[in-house]
C-alpha atoms as a PDB file:
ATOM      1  CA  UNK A   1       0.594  -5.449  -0.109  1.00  0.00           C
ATOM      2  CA  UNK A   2       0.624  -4.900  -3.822  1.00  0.00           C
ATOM      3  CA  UNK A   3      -0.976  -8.378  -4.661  1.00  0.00           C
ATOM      4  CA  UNK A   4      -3.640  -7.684  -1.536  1.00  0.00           C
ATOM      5  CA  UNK A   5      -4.555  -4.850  -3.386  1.00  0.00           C
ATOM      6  CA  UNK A   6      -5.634  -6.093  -6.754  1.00  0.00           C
ATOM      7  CA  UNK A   7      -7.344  -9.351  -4.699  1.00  0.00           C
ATOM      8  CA  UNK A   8      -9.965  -6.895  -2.791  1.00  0.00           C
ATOM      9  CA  UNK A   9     -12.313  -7.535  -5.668  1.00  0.00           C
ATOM     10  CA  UNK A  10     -12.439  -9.931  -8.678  1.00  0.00           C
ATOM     11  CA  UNK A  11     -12.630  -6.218 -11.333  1.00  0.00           C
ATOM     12  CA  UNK A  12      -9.125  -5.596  -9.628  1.00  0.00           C
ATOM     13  CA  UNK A  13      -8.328  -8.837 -10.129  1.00  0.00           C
ATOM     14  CA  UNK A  14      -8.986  -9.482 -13.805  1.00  0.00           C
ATOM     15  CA  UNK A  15      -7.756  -6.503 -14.322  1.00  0.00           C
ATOM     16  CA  UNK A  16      -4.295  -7.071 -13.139  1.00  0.00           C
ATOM     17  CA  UNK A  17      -4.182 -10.890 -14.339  1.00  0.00           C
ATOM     18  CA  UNK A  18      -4.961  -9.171 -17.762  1.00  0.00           C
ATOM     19  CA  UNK A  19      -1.797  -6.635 -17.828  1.00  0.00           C
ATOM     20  CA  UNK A  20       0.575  -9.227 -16.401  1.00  0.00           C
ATOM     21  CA  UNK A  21      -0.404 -11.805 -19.225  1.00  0.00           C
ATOM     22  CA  UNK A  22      -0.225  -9.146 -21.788  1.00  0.00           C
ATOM     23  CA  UNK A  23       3.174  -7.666 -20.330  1.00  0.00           C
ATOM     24  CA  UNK A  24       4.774 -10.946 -19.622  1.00  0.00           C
ATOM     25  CA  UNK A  25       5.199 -14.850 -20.628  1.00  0.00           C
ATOM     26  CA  UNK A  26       4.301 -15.137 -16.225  1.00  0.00           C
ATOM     27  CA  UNK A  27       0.902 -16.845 -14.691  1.00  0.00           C
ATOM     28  CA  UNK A  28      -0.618 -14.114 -13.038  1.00  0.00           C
ATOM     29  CA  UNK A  29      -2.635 -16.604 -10.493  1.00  0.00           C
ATOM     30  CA  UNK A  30       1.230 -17.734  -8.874  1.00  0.00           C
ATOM     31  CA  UNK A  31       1.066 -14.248  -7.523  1.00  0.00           C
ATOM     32  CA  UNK A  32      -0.119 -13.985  -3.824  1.00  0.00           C
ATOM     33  CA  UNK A  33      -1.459 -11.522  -1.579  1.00  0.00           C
ATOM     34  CA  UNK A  34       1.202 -10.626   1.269  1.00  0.00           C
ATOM     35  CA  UNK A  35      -0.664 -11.937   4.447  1.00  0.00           C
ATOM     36  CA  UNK A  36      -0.232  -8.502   6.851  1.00  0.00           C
ATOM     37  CA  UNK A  37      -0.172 -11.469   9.927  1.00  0.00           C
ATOM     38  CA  UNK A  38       1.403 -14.933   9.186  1.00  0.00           C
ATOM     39  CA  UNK A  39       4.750 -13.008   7.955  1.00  0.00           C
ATOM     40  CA  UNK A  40       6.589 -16.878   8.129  1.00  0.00           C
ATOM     41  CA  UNK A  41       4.069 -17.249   5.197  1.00  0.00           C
ATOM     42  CA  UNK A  42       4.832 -14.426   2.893  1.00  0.00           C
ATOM     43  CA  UNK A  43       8.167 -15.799   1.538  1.00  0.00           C
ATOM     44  CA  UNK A  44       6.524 -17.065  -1.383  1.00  0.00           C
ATOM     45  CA  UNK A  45       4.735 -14.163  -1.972  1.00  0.00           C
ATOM     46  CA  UNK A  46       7.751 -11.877  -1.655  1.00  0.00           C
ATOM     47  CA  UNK A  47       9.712 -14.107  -3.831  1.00  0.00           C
ATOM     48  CA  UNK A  48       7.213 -13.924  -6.503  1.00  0.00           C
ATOM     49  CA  UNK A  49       7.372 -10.215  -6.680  1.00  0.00           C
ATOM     50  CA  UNK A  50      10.946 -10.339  -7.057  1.00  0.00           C
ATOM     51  CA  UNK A  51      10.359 -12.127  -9.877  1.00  0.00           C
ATOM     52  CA  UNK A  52       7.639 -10.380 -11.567  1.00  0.00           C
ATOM     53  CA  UNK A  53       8.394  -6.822 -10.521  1.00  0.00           C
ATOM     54  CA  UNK A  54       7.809  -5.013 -14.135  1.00  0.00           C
ATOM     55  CA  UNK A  55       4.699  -6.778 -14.788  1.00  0.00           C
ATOM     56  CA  UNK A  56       3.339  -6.070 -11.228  1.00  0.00           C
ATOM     57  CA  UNK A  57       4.419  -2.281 -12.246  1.00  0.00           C
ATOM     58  CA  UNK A  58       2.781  -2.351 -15.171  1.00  0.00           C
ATOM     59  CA  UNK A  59      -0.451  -4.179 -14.115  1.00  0.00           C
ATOM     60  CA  UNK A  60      -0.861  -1.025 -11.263  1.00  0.00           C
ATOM     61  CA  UNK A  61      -0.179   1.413 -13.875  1.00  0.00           C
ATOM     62  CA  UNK A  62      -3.028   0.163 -16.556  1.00  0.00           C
ATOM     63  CA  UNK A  63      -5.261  -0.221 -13.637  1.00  0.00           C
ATOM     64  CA  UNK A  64      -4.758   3.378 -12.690  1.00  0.00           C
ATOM     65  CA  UNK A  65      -4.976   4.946 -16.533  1.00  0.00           C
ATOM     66  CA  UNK A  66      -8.925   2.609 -16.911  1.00  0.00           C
ATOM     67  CA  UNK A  67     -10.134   2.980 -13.188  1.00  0.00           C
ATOM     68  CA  UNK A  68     -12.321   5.497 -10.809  1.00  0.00           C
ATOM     69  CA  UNK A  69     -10.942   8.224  -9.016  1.00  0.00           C
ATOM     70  CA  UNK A  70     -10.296   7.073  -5.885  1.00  0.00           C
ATOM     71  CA  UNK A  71      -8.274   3.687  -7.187  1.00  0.00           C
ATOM     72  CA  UNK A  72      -6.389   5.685  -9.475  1.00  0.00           C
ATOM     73  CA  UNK A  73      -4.497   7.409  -6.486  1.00  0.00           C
ATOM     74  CA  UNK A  74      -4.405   3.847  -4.834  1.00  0.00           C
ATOM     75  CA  UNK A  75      -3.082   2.310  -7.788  1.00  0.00           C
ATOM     76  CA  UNK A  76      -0.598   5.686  -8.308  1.00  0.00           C
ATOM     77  CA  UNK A  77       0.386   5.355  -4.577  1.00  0.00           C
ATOM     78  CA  UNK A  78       1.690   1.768  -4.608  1.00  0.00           C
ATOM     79  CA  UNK A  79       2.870   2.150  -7.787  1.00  0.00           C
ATOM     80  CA  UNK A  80       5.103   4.665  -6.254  1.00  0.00           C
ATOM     81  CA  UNK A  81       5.574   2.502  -3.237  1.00  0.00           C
ATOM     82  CA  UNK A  82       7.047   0.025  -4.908  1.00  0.00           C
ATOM     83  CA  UNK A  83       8.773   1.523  -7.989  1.00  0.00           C
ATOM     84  CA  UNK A  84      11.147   2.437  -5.613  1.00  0.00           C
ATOM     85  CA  UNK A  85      14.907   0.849  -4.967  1.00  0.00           C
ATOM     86  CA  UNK A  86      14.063   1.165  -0.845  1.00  0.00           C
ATOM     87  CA  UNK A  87      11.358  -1.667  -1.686  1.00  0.00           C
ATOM     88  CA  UNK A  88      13.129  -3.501  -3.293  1.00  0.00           C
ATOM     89  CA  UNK A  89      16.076  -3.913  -0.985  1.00  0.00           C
ATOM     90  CA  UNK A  90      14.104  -3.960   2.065  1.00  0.00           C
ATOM     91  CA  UNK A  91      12.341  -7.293   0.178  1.00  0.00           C
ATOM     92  CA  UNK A  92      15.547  -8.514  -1.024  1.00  0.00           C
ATOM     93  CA  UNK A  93      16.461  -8.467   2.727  1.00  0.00           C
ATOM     94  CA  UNK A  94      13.028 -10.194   4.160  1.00  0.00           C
ATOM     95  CA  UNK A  95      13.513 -12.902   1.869  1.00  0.00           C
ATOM     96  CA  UNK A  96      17.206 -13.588   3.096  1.00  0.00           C
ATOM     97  CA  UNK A  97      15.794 -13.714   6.731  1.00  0.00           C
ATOM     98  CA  UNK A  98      12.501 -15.330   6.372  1.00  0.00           C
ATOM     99  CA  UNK A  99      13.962 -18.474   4.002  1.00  0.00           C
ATOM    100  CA  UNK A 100      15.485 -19.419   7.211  1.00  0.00           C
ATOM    101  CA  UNK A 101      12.672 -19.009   9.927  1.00  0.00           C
ATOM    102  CA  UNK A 102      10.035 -20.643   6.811  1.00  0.00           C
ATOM    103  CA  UNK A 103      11.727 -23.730   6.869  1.00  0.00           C
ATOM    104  CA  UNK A 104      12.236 -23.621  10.545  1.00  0.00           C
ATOM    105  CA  UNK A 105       8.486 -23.179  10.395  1.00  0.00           C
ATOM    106  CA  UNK A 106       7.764 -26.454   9.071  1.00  0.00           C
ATOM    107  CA  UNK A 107      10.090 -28.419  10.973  1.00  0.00           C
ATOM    108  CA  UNK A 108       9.297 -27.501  14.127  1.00  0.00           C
ATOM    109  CA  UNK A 109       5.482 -28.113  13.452  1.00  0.00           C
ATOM    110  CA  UNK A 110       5.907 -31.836  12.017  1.00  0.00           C
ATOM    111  CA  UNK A 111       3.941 -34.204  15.035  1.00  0.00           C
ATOM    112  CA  UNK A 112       6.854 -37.040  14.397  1.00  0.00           C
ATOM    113  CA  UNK A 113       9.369 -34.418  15.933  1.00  0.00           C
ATOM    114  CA  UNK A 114      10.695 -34.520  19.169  1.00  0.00           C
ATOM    115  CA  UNK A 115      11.381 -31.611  21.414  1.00  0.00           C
ATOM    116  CA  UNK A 116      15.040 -31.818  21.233  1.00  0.00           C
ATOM    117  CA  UNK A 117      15.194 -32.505  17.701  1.00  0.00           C
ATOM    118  CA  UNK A 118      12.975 -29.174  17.587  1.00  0.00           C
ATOM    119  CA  UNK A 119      15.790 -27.414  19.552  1.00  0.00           C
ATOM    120  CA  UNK A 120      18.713 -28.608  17.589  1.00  0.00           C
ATOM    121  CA  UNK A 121      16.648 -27.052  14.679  1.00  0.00           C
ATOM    122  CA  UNK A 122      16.707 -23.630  16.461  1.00  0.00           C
ATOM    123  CA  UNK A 123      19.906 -24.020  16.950  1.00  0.00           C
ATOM    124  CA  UNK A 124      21.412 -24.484  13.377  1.00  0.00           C
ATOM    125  CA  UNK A 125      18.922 -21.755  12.054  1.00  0.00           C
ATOM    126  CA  UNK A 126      20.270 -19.715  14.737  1.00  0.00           C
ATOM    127  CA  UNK A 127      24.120 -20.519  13.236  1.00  0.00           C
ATOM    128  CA  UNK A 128      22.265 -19.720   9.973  1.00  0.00           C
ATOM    129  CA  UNK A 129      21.264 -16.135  10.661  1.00  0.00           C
ATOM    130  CA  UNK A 130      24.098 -15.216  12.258  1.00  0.00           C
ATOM    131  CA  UNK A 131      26.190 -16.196   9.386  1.00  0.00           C
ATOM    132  CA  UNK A 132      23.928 -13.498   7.478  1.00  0.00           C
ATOM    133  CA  UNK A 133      25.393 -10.912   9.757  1.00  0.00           C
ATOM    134  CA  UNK A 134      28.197 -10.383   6.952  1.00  0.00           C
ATOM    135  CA  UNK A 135      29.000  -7.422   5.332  1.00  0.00           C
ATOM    136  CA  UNK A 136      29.680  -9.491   2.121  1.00  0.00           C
ATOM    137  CA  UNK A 137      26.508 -11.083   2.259  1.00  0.00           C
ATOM    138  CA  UNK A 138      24.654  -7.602   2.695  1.00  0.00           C
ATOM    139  CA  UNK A 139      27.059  -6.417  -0.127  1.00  0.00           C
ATOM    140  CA  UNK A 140      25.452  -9.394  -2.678  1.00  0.00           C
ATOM    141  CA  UNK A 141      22.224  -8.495  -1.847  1.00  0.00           C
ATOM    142  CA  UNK A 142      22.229  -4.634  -2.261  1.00  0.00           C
ATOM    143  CA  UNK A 143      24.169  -5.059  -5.412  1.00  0.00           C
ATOM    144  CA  UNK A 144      21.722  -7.346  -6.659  1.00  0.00           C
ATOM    145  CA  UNK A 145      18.666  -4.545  -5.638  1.00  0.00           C
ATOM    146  CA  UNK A 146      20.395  -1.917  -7.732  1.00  0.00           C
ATOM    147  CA  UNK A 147      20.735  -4.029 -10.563  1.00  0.00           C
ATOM    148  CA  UNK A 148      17.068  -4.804 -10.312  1.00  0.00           C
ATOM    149  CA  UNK A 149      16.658  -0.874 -10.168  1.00  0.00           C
ATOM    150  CA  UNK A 150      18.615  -0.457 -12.990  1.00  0.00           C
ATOM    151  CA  UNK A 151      16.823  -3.231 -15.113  1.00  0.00           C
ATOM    152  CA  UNK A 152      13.218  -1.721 -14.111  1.00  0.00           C
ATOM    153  CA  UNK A 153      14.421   2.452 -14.522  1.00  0.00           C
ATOM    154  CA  UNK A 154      13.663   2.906 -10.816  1.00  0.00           C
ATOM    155  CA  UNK A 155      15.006   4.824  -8.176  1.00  0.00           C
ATOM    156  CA  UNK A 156      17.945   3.817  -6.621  1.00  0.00           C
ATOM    157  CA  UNK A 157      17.854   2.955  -2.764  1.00  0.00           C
ATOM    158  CA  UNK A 158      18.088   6.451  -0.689  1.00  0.00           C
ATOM    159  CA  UNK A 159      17.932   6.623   3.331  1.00  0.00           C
ATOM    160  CA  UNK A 160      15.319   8.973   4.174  1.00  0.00           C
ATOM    161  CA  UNK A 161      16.373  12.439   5.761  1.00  0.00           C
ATOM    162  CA  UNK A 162      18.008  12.199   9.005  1.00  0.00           C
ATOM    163  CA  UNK A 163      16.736  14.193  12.086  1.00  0.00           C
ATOM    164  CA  UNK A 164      19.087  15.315  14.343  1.00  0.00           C
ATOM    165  CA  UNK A 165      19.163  14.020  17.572  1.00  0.00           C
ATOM    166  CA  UNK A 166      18.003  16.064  20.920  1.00  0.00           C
ATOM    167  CA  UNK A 167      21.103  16.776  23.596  1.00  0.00           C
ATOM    168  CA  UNK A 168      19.867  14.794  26.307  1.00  0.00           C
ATOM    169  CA  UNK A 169      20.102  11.635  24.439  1.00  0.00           C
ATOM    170  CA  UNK A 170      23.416  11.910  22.314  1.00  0.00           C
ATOM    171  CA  UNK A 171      24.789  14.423  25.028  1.00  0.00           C
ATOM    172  CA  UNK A 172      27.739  16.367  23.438  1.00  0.00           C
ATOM    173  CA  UNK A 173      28.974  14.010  21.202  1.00  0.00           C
ATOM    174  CA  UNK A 174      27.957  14.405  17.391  1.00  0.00           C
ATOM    175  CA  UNK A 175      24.973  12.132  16.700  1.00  0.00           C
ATOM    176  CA  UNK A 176      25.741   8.772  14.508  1.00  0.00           C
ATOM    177  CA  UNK A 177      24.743   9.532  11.064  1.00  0.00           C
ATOM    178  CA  UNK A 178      24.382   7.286   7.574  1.00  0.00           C
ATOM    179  CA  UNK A 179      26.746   8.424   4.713  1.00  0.00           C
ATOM    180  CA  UNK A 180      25.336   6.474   2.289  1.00  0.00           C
ATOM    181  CA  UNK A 181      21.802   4.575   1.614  1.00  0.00           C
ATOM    182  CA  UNK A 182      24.313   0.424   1.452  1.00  0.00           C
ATOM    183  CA  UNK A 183      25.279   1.583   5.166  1.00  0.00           C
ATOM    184  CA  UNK A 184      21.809   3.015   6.605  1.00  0.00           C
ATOM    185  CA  UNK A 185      20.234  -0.421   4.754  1.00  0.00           C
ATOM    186  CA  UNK A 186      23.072  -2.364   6.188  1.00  0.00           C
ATOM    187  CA  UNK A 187      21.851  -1.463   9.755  1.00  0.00           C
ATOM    188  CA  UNK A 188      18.374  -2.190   8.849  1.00  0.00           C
ATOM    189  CA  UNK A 189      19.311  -5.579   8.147  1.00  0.00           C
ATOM    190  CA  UNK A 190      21.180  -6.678  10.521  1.00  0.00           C
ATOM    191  CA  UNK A 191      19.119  -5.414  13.119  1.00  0.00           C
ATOM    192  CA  UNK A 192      16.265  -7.830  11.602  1.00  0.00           C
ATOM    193  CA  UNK A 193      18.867 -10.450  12.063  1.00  0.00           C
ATOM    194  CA  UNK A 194      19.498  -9.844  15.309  1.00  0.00           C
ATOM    195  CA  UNK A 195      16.036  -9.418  16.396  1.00  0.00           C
ATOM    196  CA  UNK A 196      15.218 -12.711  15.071  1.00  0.00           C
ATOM    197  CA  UNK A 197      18.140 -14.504  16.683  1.00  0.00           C
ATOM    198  CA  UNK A 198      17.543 -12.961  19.950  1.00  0.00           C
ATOM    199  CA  UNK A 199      13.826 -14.281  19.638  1.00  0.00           C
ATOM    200  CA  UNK A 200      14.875 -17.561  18.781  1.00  0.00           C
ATOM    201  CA  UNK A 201      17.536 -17.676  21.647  1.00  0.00           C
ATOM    202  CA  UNK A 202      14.194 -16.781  24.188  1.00  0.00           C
ATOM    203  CA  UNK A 203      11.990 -19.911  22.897  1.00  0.00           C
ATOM    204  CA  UNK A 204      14.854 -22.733  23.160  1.00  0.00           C
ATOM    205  CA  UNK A 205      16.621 -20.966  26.228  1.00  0.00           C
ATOM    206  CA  UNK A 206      13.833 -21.663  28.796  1.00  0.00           C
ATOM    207  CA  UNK A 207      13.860 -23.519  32.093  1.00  0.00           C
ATOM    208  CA  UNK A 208      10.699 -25.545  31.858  1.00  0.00           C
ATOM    209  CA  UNK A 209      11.872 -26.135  27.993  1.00  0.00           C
ATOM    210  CA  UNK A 210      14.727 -27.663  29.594  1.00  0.00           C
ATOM    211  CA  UNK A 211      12.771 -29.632  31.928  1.00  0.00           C
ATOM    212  CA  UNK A 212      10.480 -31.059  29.378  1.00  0.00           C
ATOM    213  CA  UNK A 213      13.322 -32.472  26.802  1.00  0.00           C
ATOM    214  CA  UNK A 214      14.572 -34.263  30.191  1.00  0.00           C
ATOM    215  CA  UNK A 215      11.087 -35.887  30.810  1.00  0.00           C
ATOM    216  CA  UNK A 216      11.192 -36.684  27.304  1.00  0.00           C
ATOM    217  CA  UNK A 217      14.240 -38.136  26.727  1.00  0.00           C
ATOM    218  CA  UNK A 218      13.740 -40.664  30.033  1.00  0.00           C
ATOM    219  CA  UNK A 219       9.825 -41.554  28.405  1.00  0.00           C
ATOM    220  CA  UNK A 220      11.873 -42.238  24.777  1.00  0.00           C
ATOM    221  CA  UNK A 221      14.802 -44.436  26.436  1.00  0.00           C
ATOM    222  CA  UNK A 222      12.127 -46.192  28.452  1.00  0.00           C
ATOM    223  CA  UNK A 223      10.152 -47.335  25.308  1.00  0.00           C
ATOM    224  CA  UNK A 224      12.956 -48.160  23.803  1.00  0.00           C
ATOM    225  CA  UNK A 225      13.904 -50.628  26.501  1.00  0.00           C
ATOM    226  CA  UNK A 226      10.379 -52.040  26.391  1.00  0.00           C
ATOM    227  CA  UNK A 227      10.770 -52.668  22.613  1.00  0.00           C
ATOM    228  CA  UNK A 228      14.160 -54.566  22.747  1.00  0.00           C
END
């Protein structure tokens, strides 16, 4: 969203390549723009902003102190967007999921691959994900985020305020709350995970799926047989 930003026009754009060279030993042109759409095509992009975080920082922050009015408090906004530890554990967490479902990505759209090989490559990133749902696993990465925080002087990751649920849908019982940001972030997270393996379940679990990898398995034995 950042990287979007700065590519709207090339004065944004020099602009920012300028303050990441000067900040840091980093090519500012392997930054990308976060595509708002294709989001099994962003990895990349939210790996690279991982990596260049201060830079990015400071690139917004020069382009706010030389720039008009009105892209001084879009500059100042995102800057404040994403000097933030809730960013950067909330992309620390994408990038887990979406290294998975990326390379899923290409597999499934190679033209040599069969259906069921397809499938069996649902499967296993299926296993994959659902090996992320580990608290351990969560642990690494939001110790890894606060690190980052700490390196960069930003914010520490903070749930925001909790509202308080209405009667009729808690009933008497006290409403479930978050103690702590590594437990409300926790939930986040695996709720991704579980969204995406619940998703993935829908596409390979289907009748007429089911029906087609038959077909194609009596079409592949059949050529085979013609061959030999």
């Amino acid at each position: 969203m950042t990287w979007l930003y700065f590519r709207v026009s090339p004065p944004n754009s020099a602009t920012s390549c300028k303050a990441v060279q000067q900040h840091h030993d980093v090519c500012a042109a392997l930054l990308r723009p976060l595509c708002p759409t294709r989001v099994l095509c962003g990895g990349p992009a939210h790996k690279c902003i991982l990596r260049n975080f201060d830079c990015i920082l400071d690139a917004l922050q020069e382009y706010a102190d030389s720039a008009t009015a009105e892209s001084v408090a879009r500059a100042q906004g995102f800057a404040k967007l994403i000097g933030h530890g809730n960013f950067l554990i909330s992309l620390k967490c994408a990038v887990a999921v979406l290294e998975y479902l990326e390379t899923l990505n290409r597999a499934v759209q190679t033209s040599s691959k069969s259906v069921a090989s397809m499938v069996t490559a649902m499967k296993m990133t299926v296993g994959a994900l659902n090996d992320l749902r580990d608290e351990d696993r969560f642990q690494a990465l939001f110790e890894e985020a606060v690190m980052l925080c700490r390196k960069s002087d930003v914010p520490f990751p903070e749930f925001l305020r909790q509202r308080r649920q209405p009667k009729r849908l808690c009933g008497p019982a006290p409403a479930n709350t978050w103690t702590t940001p590594e437990e409300y972030f926790r939930n986040q997270f695996f709720l991704v995970v579980d969204t995406a393996v619940t998703q993935l379940k829908l596409r390979y679990d289907q009748t007429g799926l089911h029906t087609y990898m038959q077909l194609e398995k009596i079409l592949t034995a059949t050529d085979t047989k013609t061959m030999n």
